[in-house]
C-alpha atoms as a PDB file:
ATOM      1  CA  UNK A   1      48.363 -49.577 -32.269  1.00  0.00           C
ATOM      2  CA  UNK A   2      52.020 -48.841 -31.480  1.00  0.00           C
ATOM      3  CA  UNK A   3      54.808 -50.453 -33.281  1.00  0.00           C
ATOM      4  CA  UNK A   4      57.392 -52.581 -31.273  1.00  0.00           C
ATOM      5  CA  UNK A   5      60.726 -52.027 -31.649  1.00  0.00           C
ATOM      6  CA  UNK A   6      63.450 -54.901 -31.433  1.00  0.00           C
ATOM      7  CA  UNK A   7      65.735 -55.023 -28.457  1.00  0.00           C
ATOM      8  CA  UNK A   8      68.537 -54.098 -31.152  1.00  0.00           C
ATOM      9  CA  UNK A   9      67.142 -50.846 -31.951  1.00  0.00           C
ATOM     10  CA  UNK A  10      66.432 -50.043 -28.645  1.00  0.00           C
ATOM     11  CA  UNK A  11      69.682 -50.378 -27.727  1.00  0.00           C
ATOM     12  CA  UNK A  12      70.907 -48.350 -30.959  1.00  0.00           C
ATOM     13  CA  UNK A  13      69.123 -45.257 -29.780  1.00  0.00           C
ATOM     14  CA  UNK A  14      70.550 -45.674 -26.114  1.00  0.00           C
ATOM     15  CA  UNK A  15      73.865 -45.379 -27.216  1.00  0.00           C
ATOM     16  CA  UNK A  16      74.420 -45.413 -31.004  1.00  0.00           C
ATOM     17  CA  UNK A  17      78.161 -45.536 -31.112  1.00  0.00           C
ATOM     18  CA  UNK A  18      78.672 -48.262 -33.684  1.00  0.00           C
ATOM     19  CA  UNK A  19      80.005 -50.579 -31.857  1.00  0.00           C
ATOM     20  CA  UNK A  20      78.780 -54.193 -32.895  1.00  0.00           C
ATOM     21  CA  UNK A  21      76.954 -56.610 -30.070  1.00  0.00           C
ATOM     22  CA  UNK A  22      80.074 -58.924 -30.154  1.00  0.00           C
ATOM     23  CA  UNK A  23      82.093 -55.279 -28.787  1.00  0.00           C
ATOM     24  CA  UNK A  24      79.520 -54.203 -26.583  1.00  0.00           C
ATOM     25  CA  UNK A  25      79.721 -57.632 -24.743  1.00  0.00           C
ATOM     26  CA  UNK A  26      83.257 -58.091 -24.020  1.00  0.00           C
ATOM     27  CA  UNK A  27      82.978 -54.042 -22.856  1.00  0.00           C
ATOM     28  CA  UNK A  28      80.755 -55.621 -20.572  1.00  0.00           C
ATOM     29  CA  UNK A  29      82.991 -58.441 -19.673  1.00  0.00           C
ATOM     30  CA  UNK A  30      85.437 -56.144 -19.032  1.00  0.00           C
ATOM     31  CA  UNK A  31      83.209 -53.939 -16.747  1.00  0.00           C
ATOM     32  CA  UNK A  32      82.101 -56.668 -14.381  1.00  0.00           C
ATOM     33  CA  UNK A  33      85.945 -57.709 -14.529  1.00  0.00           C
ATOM     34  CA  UNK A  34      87.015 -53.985 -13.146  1.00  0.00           C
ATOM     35  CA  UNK A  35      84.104 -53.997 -10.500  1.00  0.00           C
ATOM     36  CA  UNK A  36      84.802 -57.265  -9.871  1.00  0.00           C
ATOM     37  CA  UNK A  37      89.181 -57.722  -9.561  1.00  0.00           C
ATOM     38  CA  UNK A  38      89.198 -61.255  -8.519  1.00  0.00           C
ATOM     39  CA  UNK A  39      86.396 -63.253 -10.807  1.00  0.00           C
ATOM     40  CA  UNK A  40      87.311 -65.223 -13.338  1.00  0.00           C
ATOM     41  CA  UNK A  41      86.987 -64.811 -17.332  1.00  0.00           C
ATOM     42  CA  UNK A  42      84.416 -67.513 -17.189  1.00  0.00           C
ATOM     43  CA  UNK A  43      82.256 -66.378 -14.619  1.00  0.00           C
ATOM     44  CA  UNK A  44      82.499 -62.260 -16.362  1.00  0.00           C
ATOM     45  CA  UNK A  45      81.538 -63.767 -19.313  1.00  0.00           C
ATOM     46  CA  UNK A  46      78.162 -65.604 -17.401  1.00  0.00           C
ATOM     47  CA  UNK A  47      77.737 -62.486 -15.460  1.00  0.00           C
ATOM     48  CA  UNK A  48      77.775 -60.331 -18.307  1.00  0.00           C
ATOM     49  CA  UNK A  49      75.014 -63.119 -20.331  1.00  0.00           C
ATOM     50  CA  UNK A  50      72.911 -62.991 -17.043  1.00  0.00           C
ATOM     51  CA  UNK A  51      73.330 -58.997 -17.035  1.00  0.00           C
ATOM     52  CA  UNK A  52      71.662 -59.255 -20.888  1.00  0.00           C
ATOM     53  CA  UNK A  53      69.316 -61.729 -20.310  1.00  0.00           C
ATOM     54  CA  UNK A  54      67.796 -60.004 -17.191  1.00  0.00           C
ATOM     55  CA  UNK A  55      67.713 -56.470 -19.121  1.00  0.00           C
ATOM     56  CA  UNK A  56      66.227 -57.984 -22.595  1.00  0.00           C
ATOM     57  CA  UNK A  57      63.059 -59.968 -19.987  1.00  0.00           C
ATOM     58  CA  UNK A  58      63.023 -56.311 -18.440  1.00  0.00           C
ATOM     59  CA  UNK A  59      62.292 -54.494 -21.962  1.00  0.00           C
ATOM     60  CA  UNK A  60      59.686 -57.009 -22.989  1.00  0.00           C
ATOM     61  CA  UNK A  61      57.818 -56.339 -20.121  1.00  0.00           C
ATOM     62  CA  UNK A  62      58.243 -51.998 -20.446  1.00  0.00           C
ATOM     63  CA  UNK A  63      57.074 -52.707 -24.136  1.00  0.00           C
ATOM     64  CA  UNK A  64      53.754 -55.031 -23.152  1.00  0.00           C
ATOM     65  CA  UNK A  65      52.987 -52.061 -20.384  1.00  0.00           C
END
């Protein structure tokens, strides 16, 4: 039986650069805010909670494969 990792440590071994989830969000804000000149801080910040949401329903299914 394989051991499950957590979301968290997945993401530490994609990119373990220290940075806590509080900076890696608001680096996300701020990347849908460059793609995206003209949209709001409100609607980044749902963008970037959809963008997290939609990934973390993505891993559970790669890990119950």
């Amino acid at each position: 039986m394989s051991k499950k990792i957590t979301t968290y440590e997945q993401a530490w071994k994609v990119k373990p650069d220290g940075r806590t989830q509080n900076q890696i969000f608001e680096d996300l804000v701020q990347d849908v805010k460059k793609d995206h000149p003209n949209i709001s801080d409100t609607d980044a910040r749902q963008a970037a909670r959809n963008l997290i949401t939609y990934v973390k329903e993505i891993m559970k299914i790669a890990q119950d494969m």
